[in-house]
PDB file of N, CA and C in Angstrom:
ATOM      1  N   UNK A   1      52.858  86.554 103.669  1.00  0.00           N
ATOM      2  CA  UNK A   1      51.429  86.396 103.575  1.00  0.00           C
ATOM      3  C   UNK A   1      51.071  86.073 102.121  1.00  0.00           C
ATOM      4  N   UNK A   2      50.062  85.417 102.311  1.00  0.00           N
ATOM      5  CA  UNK A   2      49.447  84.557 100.518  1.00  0.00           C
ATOM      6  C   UNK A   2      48.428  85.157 100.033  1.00  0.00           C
ATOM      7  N   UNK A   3      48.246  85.960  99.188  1.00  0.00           N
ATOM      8  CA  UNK A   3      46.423  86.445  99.272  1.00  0.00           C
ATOM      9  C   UNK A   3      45.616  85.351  98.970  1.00  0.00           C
ATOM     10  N   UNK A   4      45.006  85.411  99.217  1.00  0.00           N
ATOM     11  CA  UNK A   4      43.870  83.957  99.186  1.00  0.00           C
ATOM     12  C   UNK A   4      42.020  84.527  98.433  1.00  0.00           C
ATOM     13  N   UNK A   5      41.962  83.991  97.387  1.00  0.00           N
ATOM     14  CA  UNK A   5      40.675  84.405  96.827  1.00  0.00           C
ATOM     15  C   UNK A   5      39.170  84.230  97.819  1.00  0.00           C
ATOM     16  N   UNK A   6      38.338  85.336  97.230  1.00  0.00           N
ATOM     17  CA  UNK A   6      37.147  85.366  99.018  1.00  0.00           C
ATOM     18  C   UNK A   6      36.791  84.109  98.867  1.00  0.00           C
ATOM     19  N   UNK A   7      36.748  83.427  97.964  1.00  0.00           N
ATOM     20  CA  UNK A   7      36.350  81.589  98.886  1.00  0.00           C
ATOM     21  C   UNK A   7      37.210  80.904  97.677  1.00  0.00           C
ATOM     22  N   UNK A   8      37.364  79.461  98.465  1.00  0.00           N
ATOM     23  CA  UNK A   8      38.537  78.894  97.868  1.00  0.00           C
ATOM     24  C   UNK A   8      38.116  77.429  98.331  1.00  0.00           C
ATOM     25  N   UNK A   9      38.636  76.756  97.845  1.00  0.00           N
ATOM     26  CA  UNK A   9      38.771  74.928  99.021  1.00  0.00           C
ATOM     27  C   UNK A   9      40.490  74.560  99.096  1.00  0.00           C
ATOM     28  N   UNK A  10      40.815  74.315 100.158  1.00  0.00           N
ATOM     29  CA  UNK A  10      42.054  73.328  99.676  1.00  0.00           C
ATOM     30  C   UNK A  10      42.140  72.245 100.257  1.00  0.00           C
ATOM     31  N   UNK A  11      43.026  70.999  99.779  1.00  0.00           N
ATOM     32  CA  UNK A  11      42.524  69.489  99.757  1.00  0.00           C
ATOM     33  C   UNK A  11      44.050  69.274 100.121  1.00  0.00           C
ATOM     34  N   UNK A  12      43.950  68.795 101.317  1.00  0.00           N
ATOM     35  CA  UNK A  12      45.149  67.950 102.170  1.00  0.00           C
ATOM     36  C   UNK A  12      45.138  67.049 102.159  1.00  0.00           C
ATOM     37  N   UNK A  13      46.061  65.548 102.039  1.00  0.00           N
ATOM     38  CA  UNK A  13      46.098  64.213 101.860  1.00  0.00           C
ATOM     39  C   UNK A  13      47.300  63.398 101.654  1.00  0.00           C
ATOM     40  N   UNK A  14      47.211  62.277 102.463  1.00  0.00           N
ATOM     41  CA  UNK A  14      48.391  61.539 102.752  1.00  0.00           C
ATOM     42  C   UNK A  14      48.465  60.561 101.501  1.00  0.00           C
ATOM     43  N   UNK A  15      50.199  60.428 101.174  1.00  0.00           N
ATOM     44  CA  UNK A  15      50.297  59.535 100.171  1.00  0.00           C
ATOM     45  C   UNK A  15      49.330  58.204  99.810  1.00  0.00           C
ATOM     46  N   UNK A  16      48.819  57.804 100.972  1.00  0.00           N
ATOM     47  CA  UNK A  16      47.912  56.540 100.802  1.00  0.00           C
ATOM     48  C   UNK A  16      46.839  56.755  99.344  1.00  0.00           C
ATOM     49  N   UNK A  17      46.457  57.772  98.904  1.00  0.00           N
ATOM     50  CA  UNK A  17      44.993  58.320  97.873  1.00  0.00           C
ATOM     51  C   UNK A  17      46.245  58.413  96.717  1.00  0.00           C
ATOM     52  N   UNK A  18      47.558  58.487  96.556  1.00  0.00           N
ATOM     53  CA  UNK A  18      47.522  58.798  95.223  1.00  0.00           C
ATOM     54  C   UNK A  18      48.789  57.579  94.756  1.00  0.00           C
ATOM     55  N   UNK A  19      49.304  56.767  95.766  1.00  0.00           N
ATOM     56  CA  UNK A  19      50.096  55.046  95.750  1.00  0.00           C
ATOM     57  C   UNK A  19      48.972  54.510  95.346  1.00  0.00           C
ATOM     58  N   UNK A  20      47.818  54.759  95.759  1.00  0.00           N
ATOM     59  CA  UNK A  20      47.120  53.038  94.616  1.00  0.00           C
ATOM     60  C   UNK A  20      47.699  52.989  93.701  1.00  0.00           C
ATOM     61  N   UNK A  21      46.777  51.984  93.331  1.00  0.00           N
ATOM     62  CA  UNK A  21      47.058  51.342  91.542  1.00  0.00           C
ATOM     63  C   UNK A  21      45.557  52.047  91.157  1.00  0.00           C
ATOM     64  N   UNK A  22      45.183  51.814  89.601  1.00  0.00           N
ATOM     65  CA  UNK A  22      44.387  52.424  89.081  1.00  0.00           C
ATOM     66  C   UNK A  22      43.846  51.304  88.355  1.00  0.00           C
ATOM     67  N   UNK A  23      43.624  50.057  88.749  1.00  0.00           N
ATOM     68  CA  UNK A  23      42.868  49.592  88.043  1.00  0.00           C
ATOM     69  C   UNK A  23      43.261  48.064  88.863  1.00  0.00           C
ATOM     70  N   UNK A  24      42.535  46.637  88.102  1.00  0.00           N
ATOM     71  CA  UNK A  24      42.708  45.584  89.118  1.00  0.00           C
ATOM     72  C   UNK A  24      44.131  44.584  88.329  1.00  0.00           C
ATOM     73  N   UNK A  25      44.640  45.433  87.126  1.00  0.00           N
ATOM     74  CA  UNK A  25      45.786  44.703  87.253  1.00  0.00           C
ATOM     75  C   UNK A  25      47.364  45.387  87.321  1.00  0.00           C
ATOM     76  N   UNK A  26      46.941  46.586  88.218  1.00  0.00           N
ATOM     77  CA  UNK A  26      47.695  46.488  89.322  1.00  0.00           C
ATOM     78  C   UNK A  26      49.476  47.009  88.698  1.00  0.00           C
ATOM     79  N   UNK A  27      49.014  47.393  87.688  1.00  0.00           N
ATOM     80  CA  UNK A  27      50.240  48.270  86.768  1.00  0.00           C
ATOM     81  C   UNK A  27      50.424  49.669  87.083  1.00  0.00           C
ATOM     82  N   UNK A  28      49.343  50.226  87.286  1.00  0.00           N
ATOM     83  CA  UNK A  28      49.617  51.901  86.831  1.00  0.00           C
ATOM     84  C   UNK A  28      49.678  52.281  88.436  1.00  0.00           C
ATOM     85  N   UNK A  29      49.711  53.197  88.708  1.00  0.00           N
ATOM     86  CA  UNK A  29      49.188  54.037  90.170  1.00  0.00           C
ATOM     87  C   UNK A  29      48.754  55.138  89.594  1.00  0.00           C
ATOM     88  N   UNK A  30      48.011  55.652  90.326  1.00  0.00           N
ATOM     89  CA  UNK A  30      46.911  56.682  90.097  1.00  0.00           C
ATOM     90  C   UNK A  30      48.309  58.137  90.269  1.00  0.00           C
ATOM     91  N   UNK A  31      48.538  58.647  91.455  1.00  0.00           N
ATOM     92  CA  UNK A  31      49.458  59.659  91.049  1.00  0.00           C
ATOM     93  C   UNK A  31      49.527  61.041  91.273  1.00  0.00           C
ATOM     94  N   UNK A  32      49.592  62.521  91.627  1.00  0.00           N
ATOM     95  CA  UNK A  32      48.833  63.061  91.342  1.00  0.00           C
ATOM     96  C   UNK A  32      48.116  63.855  90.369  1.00  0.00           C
ATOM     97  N   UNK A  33      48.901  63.239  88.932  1.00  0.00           N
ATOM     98  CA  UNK A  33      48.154  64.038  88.139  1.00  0.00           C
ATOM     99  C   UNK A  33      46.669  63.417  88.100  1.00  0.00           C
ATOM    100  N   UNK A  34      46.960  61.815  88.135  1.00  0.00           N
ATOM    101  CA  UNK A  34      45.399  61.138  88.059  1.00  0.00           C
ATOM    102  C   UNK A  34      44.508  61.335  89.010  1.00  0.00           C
ATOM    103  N   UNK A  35      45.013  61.872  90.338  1.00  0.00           N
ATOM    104  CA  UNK A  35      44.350  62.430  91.624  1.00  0.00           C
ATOM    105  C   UNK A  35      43.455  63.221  90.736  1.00  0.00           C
ATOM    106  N   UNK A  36      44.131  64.280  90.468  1.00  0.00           N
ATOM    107  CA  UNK A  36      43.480  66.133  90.107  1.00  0.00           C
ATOM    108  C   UNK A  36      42.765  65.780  88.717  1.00  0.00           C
ATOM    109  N   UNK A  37      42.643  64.645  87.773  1.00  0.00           N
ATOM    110  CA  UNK A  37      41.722  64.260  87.050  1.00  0.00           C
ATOM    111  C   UNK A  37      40.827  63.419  87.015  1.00  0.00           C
ATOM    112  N   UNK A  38      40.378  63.141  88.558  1.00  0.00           N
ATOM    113  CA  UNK A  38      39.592  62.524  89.031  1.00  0.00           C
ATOM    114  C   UNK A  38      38.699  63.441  89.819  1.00  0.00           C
ATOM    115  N   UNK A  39      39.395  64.496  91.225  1.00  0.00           N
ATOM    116  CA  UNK A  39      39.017  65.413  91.436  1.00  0.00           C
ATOM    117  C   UNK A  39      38.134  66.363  90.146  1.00  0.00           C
ATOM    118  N   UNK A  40      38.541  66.959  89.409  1.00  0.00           N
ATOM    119  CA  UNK A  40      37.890  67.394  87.830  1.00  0.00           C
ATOM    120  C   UNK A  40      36.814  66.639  87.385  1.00  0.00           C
ATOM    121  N   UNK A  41      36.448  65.229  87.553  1.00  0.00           N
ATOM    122  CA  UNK A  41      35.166  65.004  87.108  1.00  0.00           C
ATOM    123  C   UNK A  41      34.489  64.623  88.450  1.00  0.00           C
ATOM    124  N   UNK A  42      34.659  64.492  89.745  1.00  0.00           N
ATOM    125  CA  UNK A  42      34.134  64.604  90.805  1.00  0.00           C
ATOM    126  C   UNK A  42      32.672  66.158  91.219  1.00  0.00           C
ATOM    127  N   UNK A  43      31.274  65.459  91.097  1.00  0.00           N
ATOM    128  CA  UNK A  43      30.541  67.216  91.126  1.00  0.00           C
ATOM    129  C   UNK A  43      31.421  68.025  92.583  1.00  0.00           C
ATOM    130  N   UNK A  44      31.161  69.193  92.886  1.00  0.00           N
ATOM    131  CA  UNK A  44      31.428  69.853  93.703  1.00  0.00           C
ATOM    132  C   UNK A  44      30.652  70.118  94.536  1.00  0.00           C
ATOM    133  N   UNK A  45      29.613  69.685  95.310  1.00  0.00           N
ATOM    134  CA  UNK A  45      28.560  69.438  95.842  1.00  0.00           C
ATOM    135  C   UNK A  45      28.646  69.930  97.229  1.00  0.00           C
ATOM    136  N   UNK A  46      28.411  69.219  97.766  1.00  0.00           N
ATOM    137  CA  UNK A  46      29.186  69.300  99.478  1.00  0.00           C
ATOM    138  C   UNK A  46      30.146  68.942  99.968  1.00  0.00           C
ATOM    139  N   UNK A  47      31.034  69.733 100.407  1.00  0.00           N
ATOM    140  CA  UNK A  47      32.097  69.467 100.432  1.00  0.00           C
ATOM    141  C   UNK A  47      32.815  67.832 101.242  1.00  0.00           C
ATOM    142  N   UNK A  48      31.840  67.586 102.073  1.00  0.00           N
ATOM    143  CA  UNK A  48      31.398  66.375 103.029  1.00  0.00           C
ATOM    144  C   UNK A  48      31.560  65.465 101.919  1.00  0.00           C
ATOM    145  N   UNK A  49      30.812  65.443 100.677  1.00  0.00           N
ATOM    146  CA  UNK A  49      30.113  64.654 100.227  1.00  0.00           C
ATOM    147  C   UNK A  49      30.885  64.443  99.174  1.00  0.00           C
ATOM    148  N   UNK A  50      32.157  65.674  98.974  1.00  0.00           N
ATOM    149  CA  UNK A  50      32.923  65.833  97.751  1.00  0.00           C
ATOM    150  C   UNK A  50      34.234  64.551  98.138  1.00  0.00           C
ATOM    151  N   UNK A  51      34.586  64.742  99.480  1.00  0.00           N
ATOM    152  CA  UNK A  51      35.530  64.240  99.907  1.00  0.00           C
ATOM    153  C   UNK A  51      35.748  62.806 100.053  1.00  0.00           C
ATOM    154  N   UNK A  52      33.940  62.401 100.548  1.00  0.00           N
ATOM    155  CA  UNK A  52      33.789  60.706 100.704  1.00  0.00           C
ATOM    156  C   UNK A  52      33.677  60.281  99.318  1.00  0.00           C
ATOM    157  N   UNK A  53      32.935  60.927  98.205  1.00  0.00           N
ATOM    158  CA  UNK A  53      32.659  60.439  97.007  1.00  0.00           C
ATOM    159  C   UNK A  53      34.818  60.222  96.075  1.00  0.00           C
ATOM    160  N   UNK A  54      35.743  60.924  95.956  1.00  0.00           N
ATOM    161  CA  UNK A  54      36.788  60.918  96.339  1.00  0.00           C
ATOM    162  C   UNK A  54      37.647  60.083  96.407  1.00  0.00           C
ATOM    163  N   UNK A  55      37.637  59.777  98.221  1.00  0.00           N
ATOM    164  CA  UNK A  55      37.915  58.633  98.224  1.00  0.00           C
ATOM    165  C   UNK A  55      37.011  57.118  98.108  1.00  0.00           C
ATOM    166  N   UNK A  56      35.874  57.142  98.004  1.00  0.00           N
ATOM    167  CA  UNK A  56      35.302  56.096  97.363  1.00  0.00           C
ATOM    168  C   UNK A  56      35.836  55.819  95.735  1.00  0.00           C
ATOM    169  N   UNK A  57      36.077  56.508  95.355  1.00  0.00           N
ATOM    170  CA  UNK A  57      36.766  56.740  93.838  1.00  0.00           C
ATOM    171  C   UNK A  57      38.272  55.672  93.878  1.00  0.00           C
ATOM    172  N   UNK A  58      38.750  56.751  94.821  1.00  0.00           N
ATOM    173  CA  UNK A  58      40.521  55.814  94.774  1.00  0.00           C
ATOM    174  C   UNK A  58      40.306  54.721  95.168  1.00  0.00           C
ATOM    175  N   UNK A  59      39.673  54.209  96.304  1.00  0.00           N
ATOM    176  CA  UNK A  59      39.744  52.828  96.669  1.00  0.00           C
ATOM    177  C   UNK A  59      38.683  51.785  95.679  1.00  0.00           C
ATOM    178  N   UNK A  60      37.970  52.106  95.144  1.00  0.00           N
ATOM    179  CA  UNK A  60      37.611  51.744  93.567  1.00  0.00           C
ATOM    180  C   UNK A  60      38.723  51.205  92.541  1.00  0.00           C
ATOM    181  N   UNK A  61      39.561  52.387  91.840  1.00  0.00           N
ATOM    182  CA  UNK A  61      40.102  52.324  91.242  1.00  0.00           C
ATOM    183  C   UNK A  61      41.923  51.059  91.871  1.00  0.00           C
ATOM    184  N   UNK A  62      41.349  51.311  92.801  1.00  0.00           N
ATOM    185  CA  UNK A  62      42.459  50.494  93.901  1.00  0.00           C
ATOM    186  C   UNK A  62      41.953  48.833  94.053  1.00  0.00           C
ATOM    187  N   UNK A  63      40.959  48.889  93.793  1.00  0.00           N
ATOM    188  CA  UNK A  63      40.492  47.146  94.092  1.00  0.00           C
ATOM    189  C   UNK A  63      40.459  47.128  95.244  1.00  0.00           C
ATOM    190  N   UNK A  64      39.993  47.880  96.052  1.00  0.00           N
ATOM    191  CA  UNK A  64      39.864  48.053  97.682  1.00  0.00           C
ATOM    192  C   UNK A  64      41.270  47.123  98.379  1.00  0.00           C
ATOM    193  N   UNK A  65      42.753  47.278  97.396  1.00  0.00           N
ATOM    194  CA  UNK A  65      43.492  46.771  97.943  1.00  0.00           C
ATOM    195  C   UNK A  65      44.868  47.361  98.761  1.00  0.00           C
ATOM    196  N   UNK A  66      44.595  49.032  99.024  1.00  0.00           N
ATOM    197  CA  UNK A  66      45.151  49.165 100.052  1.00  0.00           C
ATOM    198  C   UNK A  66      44.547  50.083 101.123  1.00  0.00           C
ATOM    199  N   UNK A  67      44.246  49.952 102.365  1.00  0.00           N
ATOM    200  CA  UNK A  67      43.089  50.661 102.903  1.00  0.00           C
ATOM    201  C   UNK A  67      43.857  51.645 103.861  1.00  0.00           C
ATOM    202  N   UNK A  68      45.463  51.486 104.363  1.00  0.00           N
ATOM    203  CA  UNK A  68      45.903  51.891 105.160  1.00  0.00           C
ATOM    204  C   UNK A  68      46.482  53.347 104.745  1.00  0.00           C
ATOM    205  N   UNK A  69      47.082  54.459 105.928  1.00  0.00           N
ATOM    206  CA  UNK A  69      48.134  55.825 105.401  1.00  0.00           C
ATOM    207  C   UNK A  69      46.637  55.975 103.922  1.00  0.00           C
ATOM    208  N   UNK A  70      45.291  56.450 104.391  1.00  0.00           N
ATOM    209  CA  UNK A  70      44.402  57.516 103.627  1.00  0.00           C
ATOM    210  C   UNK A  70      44.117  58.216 104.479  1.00  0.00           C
ATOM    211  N   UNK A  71      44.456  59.566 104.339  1.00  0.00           N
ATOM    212  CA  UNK A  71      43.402  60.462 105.094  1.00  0.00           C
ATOM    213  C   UNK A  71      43.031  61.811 104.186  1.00  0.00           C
ATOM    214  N   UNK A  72      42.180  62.372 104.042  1.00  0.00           N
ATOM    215  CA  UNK A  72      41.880  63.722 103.773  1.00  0.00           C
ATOM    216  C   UNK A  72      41.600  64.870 104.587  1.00  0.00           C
ATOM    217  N   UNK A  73      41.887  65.709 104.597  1.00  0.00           N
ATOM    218  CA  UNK A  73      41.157  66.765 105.228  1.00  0.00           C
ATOM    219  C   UNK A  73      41.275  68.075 103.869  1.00  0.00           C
ATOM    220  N   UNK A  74      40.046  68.606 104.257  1.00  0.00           N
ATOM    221  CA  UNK A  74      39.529  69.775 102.887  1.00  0.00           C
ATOM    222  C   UNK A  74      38.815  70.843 103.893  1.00  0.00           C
ATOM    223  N   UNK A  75      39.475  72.272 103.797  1.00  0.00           N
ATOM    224  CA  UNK A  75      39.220  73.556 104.079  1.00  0.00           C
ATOM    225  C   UNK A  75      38.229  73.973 102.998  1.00  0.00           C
ATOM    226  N   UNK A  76      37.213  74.766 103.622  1.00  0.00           N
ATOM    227  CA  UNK A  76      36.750  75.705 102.800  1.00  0.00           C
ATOM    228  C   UNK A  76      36.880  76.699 102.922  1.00  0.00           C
ATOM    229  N   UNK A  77      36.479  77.566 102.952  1.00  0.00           N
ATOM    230  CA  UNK A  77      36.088  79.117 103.277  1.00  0.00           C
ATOM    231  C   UNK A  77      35.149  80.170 102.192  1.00  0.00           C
ATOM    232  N   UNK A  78      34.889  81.060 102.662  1.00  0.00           N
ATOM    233  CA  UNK A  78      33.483  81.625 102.229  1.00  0.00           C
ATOM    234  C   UNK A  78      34.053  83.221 102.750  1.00  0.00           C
ATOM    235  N   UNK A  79      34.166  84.192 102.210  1.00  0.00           N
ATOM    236  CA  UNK A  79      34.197  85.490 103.032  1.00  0.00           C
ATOM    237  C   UNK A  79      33.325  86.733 102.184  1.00  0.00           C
ATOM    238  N   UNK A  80      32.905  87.209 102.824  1.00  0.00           N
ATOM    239  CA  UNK A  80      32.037  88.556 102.301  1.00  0.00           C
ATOM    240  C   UNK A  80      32.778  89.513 102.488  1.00  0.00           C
ATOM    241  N   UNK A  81      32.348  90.667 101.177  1.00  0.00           N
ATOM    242  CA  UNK A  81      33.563  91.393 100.725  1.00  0.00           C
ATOM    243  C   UNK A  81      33.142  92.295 101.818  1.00  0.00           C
ATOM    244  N   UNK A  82      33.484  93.141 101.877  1.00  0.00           N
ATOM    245  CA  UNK A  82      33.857  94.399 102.597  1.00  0.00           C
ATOM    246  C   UNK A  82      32.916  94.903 102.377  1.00  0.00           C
ATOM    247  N   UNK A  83      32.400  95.990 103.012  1.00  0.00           N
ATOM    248  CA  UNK A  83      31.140  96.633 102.384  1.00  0.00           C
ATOM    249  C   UNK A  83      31.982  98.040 101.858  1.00  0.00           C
ATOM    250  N   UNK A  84      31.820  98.812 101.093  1.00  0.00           N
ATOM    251  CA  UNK A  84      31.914  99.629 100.428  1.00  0.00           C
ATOM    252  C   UNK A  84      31.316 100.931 101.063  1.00  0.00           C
TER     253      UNK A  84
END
């Protein structure tokens, strides 16, 4: 068992979001360190809203040139402590 902090997010995703390239000539790939420093200036908003904004980001930084193998899925959770 993992202890898990009372709310948390975690961010699932297929190689497709972090094989782009990072720009339109098509040298670099993004990666995941460039993932998680993109995520970092991404607001934290809704989580809906965290996820499309995201990948609107990679396929940006991609030249909308590979569209295939993206998917995300992002957990949240929320728990109230115990009462005392």
């Amino acid at each position: 068992m993992i202890p898990l902090p009372l709310a948390g997010a975690l961010t699932l995703y297929t190689d497709g979001l972090t094989e782009g390239h990072t720009g339109t000539t098509g040298r670099g790939r993004l990666g995941v360190e460039g993932l998680l420093a993109l995520i970092d200036k991404i607001p934290l908003s809704d989580p809906g809203a965290h996820v499309d904004l995201l990948i609107k980001e990679t396929r940006a930084l991609n030249a909308d040139r590979h569209t295939d193998d993206l998917a995300v899925l992002r957990l949240d959770w929320h728990s109230k402590a115990s009462p005392s």
